[in-house]
PDB file of N, CA and C in Angstrom:
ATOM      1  N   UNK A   1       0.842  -1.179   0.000  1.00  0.00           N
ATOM      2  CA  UNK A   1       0.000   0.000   0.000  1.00  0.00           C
ATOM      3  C   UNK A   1       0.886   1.241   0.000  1.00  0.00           C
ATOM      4  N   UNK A   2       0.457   2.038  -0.673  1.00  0.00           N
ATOM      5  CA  UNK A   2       0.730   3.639  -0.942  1.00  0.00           C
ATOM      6  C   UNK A   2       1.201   4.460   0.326  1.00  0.00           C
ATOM      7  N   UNK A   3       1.689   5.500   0.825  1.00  0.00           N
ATOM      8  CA  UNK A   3       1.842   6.311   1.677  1.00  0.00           C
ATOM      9  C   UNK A   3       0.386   6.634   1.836  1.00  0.00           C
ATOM     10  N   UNK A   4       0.210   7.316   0.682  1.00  0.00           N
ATOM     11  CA  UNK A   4      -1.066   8.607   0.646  1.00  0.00           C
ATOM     12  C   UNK A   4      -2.456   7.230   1.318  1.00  0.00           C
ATOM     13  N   UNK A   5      -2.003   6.214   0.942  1.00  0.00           N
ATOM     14  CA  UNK A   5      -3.328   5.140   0.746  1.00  0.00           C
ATOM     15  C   UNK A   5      -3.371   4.848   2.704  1.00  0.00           C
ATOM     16  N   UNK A   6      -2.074   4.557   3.470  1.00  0.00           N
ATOM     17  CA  UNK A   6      -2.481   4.543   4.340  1.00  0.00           C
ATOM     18  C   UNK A   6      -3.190   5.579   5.065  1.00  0.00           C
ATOM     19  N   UNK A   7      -2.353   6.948   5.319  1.00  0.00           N
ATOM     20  CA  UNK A   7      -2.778   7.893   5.668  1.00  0.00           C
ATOM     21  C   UNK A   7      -4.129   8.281   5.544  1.00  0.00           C
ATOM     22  N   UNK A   8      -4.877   7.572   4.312  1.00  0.00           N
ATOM     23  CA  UNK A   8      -6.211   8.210   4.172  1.00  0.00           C
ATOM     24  C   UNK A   8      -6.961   6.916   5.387  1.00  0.00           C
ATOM     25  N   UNK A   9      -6.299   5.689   5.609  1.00  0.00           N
ATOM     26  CA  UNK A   9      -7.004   4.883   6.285  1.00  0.00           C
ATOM     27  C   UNK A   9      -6.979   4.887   7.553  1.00  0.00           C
ATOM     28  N   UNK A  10      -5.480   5.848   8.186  1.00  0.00           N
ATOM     29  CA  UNK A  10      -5.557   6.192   9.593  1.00  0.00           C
ATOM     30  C   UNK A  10      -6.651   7.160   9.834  1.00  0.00           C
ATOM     31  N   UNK A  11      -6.526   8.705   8.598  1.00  0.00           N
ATOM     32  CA  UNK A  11      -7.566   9.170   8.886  1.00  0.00           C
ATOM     33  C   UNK A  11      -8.904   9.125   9.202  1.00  0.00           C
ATOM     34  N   UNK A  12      -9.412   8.041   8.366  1.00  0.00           N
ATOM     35  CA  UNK A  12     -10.236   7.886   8.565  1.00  0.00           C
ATOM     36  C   UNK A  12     -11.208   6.963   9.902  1.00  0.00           C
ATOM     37  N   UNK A  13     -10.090   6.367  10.318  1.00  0.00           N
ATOM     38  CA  UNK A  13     -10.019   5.624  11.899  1.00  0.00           C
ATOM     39  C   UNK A  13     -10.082   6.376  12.727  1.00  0.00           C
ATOM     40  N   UNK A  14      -9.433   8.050  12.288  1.00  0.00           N
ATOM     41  CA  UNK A  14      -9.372   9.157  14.049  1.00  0.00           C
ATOM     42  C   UNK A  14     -10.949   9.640  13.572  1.00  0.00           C
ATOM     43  N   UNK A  15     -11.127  10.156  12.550  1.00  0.00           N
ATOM     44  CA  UNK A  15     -12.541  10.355  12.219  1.00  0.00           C
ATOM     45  C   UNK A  15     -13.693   9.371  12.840  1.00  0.00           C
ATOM     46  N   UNK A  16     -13.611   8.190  13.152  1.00  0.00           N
ATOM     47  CA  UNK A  16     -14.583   7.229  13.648  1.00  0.00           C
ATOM     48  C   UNK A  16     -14.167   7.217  15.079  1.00  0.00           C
ATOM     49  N   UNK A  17     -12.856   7.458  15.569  1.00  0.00           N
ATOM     50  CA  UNK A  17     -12.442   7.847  16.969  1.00  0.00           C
ATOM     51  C   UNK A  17     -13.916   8.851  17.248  1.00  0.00           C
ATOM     52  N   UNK A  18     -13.746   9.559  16.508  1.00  0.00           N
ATOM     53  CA  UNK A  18     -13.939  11.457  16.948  1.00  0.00           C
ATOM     54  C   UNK A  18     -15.714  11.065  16.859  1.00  0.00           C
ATOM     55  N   UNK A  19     -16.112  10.245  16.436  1.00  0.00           N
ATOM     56  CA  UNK A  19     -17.814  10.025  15.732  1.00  0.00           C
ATOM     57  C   UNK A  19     -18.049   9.384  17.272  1.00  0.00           C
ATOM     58  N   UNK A  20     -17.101   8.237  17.922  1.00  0.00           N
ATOM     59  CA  UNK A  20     -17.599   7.537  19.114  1.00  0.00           C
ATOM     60  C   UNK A  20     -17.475   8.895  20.032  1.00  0.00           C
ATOM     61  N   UNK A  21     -16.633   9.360  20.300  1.00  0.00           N
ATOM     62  CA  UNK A  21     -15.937  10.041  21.371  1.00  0.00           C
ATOM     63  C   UNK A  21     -17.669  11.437  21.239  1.00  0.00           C
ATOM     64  N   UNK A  22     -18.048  11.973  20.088  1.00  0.00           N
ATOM     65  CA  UNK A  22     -19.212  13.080  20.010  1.00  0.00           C
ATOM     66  C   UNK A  22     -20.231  12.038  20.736  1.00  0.00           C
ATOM     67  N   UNK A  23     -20.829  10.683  20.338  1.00  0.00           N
ATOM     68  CA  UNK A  23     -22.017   9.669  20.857  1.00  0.00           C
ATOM     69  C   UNK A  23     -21.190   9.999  22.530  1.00  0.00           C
ATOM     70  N   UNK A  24     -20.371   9.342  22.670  1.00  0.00           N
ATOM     71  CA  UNK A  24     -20.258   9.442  24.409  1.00  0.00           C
ATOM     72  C   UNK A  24     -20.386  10.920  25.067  1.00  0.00           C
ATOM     73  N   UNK A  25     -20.221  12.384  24.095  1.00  0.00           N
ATOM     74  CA  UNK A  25     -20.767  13.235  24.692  1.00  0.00           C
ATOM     75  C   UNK A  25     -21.626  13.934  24.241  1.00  0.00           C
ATOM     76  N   UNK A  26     -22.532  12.989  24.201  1.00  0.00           N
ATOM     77  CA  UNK A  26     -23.823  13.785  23.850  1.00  0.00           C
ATOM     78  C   UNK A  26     -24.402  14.375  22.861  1.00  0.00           C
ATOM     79  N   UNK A  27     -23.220  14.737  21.666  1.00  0.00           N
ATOM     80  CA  UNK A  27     -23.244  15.623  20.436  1.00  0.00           C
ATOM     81  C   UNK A  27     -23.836  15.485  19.492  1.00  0.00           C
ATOM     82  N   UNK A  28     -23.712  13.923  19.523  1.00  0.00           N
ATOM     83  CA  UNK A  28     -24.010  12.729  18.488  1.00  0.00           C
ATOM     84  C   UNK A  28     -24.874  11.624  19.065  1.00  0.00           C
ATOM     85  N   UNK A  29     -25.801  11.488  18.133  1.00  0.00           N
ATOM     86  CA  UNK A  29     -26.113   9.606  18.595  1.00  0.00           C
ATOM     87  C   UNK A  29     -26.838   8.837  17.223  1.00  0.00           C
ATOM     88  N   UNK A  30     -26.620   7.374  17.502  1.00  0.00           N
ATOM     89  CA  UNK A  30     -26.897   6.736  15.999  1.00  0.00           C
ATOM     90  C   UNK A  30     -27.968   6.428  15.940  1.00  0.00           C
ATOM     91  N   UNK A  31     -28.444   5.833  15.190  1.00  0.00           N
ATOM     92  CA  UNK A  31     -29.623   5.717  14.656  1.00  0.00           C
ATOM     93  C   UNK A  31     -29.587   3.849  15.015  1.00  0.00           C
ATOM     94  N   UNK A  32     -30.557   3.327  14.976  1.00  0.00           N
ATOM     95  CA  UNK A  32     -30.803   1.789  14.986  1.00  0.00           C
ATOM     96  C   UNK A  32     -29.638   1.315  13.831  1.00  0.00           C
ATOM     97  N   UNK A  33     -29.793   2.310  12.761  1.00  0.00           N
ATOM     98  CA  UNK A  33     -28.856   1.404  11.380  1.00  0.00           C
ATOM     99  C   UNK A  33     -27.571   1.677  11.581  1.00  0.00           C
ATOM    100  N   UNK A  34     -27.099   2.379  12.651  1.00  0.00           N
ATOM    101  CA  UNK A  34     -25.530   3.045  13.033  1.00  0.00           C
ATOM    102  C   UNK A  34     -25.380   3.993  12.758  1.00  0.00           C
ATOM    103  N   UNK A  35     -25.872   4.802  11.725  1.00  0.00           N
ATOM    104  CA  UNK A  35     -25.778   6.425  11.182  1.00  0.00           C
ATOM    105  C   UNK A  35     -25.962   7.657  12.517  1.00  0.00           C
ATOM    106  N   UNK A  36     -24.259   8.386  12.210  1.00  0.00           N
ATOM    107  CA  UNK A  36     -24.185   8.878  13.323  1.00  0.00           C
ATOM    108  C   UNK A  36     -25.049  10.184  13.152  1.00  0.00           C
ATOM    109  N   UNK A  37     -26.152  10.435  13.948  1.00  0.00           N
ATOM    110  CA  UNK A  37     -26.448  11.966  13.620  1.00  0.00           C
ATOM    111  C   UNK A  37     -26.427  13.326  14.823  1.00  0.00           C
ATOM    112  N   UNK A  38     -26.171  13.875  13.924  1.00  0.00           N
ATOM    113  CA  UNK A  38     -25.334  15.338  14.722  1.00  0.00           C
ATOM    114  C   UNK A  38     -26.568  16.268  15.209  1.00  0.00           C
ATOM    115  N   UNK A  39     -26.507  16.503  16.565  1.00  0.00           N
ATOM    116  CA  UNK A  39     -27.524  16.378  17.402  1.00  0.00           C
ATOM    117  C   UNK A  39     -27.771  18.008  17.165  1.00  0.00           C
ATOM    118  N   UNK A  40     -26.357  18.761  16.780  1.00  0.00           N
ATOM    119  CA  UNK A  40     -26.044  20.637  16.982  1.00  0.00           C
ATOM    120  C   UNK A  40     -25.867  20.931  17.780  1.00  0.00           C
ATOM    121  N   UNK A  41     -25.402  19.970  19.054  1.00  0.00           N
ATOM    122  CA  UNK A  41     -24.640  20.969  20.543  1.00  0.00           C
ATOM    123  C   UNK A  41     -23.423  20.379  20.271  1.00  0.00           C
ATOM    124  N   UNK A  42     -22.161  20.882  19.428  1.00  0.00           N
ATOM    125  CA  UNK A  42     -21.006  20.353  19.341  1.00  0.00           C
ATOM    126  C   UNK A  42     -19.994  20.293  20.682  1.00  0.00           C
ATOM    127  N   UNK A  43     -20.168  21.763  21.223  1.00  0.00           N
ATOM    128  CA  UNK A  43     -18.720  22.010  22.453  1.00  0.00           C
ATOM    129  C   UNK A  43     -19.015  21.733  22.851  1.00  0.00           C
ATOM    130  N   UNK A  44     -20.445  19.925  23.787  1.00  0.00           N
ATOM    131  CA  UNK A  44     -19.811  19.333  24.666  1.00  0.00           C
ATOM    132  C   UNK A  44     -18.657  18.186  24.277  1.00  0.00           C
ATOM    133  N   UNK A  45     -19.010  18.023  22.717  1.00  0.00           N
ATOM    134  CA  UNK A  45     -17.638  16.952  22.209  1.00  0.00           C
ATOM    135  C   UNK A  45     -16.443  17.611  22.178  1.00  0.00           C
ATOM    136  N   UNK A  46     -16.308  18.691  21.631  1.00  0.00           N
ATOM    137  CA  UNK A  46     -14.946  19.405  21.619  1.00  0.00           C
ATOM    138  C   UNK A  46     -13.999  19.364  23.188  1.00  0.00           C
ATOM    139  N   UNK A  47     -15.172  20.141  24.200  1.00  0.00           N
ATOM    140  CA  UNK A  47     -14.374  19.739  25.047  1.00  0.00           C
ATOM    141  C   UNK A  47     -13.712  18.703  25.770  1.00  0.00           C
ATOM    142  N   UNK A  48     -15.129  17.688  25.585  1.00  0.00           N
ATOM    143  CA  UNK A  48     -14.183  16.249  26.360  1.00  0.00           C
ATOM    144  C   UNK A  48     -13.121  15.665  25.446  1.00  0.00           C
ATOM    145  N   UNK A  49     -12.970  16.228  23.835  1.00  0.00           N
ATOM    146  CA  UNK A  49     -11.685  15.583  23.189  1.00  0.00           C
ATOM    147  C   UNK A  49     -10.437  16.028  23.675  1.00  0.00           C
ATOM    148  N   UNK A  50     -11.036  17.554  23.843  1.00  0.00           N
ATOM    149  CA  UNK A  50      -9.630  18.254  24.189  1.00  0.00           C
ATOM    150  C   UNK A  50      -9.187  17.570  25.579  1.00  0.00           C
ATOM    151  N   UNK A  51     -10.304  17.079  26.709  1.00  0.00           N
ATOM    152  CA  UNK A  51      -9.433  17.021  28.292  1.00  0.00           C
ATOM    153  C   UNK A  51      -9.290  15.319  27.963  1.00  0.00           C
ATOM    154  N   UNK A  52      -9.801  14.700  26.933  1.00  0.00           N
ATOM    155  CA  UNK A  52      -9.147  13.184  26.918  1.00  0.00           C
ATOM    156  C   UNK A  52      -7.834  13.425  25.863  1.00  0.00           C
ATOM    157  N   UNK A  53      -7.414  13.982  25.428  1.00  0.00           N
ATOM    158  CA  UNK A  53      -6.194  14.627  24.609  1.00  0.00           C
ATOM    159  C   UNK A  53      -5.533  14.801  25.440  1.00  0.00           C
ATOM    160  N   UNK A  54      -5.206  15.867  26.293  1.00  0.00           N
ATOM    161  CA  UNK A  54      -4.756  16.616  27.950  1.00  0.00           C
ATOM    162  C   UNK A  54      -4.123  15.675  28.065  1.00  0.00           C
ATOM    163  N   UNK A  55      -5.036  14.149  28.740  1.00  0.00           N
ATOM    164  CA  UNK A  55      -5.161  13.315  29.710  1.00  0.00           C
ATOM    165  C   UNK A  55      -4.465  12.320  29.180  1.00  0.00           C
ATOM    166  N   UNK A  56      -3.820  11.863  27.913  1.00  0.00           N
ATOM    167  CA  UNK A  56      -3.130  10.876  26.894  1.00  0.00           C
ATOM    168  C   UNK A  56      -4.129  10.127  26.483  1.00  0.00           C
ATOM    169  N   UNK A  57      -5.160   9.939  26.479  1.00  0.00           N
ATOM    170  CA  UNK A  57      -6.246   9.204  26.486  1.00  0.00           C
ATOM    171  C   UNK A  57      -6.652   9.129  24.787  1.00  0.00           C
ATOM    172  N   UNK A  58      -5.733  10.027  24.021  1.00  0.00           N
ATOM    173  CA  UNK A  58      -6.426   9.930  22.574  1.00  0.00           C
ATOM    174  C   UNK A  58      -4.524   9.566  22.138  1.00  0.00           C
ATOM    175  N   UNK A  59      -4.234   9.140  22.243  1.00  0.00           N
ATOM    176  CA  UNK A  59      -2.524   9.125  21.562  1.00  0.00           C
ATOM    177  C   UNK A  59      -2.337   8.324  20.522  1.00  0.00           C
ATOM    178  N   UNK A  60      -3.426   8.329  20.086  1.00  0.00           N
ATOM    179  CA  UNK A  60      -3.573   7.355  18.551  1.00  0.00           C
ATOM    180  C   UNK A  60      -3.694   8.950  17.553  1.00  0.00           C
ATOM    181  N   UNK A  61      -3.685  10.725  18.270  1.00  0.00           N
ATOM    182  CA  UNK A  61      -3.384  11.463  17.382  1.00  0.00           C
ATOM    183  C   UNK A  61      -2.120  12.486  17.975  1.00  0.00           C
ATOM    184  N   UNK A  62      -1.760  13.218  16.739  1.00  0.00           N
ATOM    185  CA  UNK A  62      -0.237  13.417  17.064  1.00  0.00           C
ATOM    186  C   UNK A  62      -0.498  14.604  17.709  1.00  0.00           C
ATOM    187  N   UNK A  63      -1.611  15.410  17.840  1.00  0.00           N
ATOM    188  CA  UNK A  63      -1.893  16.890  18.569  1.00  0.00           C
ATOM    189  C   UNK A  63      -3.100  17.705  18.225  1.00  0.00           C
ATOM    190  N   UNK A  64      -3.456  18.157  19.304  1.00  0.00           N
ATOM    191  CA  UNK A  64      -4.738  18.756  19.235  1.00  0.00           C
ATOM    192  C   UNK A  64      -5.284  19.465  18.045  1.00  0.00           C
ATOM    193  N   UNK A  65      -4.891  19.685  17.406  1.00  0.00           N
ATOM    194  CA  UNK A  65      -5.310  20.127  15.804  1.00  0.00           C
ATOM    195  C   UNK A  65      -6.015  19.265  15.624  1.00  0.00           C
ATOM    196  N   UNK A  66      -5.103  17.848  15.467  1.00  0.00           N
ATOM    197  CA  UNK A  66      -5.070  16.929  14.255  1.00  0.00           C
ATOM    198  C   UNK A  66      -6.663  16.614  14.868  1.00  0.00           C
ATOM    199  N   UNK A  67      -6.142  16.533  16.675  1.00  0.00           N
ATOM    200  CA  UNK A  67      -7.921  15.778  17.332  1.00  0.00           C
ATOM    201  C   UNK A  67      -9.513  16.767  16.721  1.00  0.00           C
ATOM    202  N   UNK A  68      -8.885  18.332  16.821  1.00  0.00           N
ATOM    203  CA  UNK A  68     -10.155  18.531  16.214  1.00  0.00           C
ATOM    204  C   UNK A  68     -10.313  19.025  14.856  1.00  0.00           C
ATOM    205  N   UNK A  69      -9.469  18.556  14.219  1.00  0.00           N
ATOM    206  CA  UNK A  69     -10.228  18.757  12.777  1.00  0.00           C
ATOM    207  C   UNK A  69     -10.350  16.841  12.177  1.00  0.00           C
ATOM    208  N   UNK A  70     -10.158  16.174  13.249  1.00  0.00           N
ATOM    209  CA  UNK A  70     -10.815  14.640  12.994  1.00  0.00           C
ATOM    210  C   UNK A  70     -12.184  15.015  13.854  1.00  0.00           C
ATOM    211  N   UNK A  71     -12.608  15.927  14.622  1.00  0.00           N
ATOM    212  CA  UNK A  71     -13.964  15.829  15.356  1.00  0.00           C
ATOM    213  C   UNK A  71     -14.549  16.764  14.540  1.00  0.00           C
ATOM    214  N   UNK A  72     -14.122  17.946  13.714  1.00  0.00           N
ATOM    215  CA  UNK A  72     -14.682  18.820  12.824  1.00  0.00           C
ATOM    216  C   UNK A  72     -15.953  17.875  11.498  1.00  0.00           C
ATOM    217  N   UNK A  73     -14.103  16.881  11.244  1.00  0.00           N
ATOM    218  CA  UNK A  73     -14.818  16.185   9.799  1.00  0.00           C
ATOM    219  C   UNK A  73     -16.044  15.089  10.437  1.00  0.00           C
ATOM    220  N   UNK A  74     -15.921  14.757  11.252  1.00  0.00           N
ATOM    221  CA  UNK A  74     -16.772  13.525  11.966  1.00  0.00           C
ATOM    222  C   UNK A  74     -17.772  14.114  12.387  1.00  0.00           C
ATOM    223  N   UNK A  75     -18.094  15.561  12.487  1.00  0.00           N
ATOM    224  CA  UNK A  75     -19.823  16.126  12.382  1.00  0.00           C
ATOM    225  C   UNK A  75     -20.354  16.997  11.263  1.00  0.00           C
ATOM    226  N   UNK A  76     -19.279  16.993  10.282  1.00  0.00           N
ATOM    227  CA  UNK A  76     -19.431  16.959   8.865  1.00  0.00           C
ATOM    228  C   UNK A  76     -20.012  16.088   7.858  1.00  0.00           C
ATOM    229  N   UNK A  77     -19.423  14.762   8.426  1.00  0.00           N
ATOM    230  CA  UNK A  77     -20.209  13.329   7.830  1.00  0.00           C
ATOM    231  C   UNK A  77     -21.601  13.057   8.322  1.00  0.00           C
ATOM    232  N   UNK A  78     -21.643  13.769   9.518  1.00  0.00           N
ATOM    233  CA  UNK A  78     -23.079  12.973  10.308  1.00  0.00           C
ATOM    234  C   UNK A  78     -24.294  13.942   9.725  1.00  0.00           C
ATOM    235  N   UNK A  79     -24.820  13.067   9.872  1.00  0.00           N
ATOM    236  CA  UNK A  79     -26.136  14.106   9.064  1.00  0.00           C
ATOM    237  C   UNK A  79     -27.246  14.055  10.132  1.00  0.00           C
ATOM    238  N   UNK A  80     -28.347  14.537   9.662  1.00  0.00           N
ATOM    239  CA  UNK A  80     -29.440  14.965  10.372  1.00  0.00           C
ATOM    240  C   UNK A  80     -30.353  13.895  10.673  1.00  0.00           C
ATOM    241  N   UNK A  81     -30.563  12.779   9.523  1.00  0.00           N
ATOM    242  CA  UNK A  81     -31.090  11.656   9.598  1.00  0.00           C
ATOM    243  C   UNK A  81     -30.714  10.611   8.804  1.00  0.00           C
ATOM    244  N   UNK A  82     -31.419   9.522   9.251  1.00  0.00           N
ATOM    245  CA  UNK A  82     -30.870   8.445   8.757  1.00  0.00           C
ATOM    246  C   UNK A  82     -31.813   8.040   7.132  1.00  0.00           C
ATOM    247  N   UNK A  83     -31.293   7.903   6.207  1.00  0.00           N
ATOM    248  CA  UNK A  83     -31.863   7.664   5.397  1.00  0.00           C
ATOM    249  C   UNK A  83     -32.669   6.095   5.254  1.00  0.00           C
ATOM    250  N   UNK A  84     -32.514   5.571   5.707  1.00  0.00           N
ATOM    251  CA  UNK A  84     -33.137   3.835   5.879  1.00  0.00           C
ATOM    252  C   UNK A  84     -34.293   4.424   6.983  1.00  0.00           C
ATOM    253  N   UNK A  85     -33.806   5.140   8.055  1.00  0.00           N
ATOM    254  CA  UNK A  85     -34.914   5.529   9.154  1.00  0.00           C
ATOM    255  C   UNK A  85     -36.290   5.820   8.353  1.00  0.00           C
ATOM    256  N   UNK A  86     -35.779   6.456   7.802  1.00  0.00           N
ATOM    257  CA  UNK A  86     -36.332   7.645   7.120  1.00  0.00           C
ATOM    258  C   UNK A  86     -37.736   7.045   6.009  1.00  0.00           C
ATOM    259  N   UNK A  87     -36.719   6.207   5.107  1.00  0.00           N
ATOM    260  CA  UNK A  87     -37.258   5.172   4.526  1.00  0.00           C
ATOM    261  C   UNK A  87     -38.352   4.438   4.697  1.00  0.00           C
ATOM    262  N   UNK A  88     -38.242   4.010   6.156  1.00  0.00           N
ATOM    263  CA  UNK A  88     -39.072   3.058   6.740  1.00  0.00           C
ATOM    264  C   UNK A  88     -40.449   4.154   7.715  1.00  0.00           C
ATOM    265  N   UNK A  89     -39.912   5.605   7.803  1.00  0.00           N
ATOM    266  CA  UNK A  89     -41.287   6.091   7.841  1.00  0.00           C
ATOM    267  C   UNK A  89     -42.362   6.367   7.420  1.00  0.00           C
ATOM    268  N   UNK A  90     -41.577   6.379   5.777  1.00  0.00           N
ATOM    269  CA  UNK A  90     -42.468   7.157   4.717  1.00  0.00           C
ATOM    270  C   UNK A  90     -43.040   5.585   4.080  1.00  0.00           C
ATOM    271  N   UNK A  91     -43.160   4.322   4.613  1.00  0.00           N
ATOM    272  CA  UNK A  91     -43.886   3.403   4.342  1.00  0.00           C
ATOM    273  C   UNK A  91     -44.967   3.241   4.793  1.00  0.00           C
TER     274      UNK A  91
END
């Protein structure tokens, strides 16, 4: 595998870090089908990344940047609803 090819696959691992870490505070939560959706109270996730960052507790990233622009993109992906949810209402 590629440089560029891993890098896009770590990224995308701190990004699913950053998707659990918003569900455990509150920011986020999934849907029955797993679809994470973004609730719009972000800074209680920001902050607990930053004091589990602090705390070594995230050292799978190299520095607080990197932690929040992996928690930036990870309520970028999440959407409002779940489309299968969604699906299954309008039946």
């Amino acid at each position: 595998m590629g440089r560029a090819k891993d890098e896009g696959i770590r990224w995308d691992g701190l990004v699913e870090v950053m998707t659990n870490l918003a569900v455990r505070a509150g920011s986020m939560e999934r849907c029955p089908h797993g679809t994470a959706l973004d609730l719009l109270d972000n800074e209680p996730a920001f902050a607990l990344a930053a004091e589990e960052f602090e705390n070594g507790k995230l050292s799978e990233f190299r520095d607080l940047g990197e932690v929040k622009a992996a928690l930036k993109a990870a309520f970028d992906n999440a959407g409002d609803e779940c489309t299968a949810c969604q699906k299954i209402k309008d039946e």
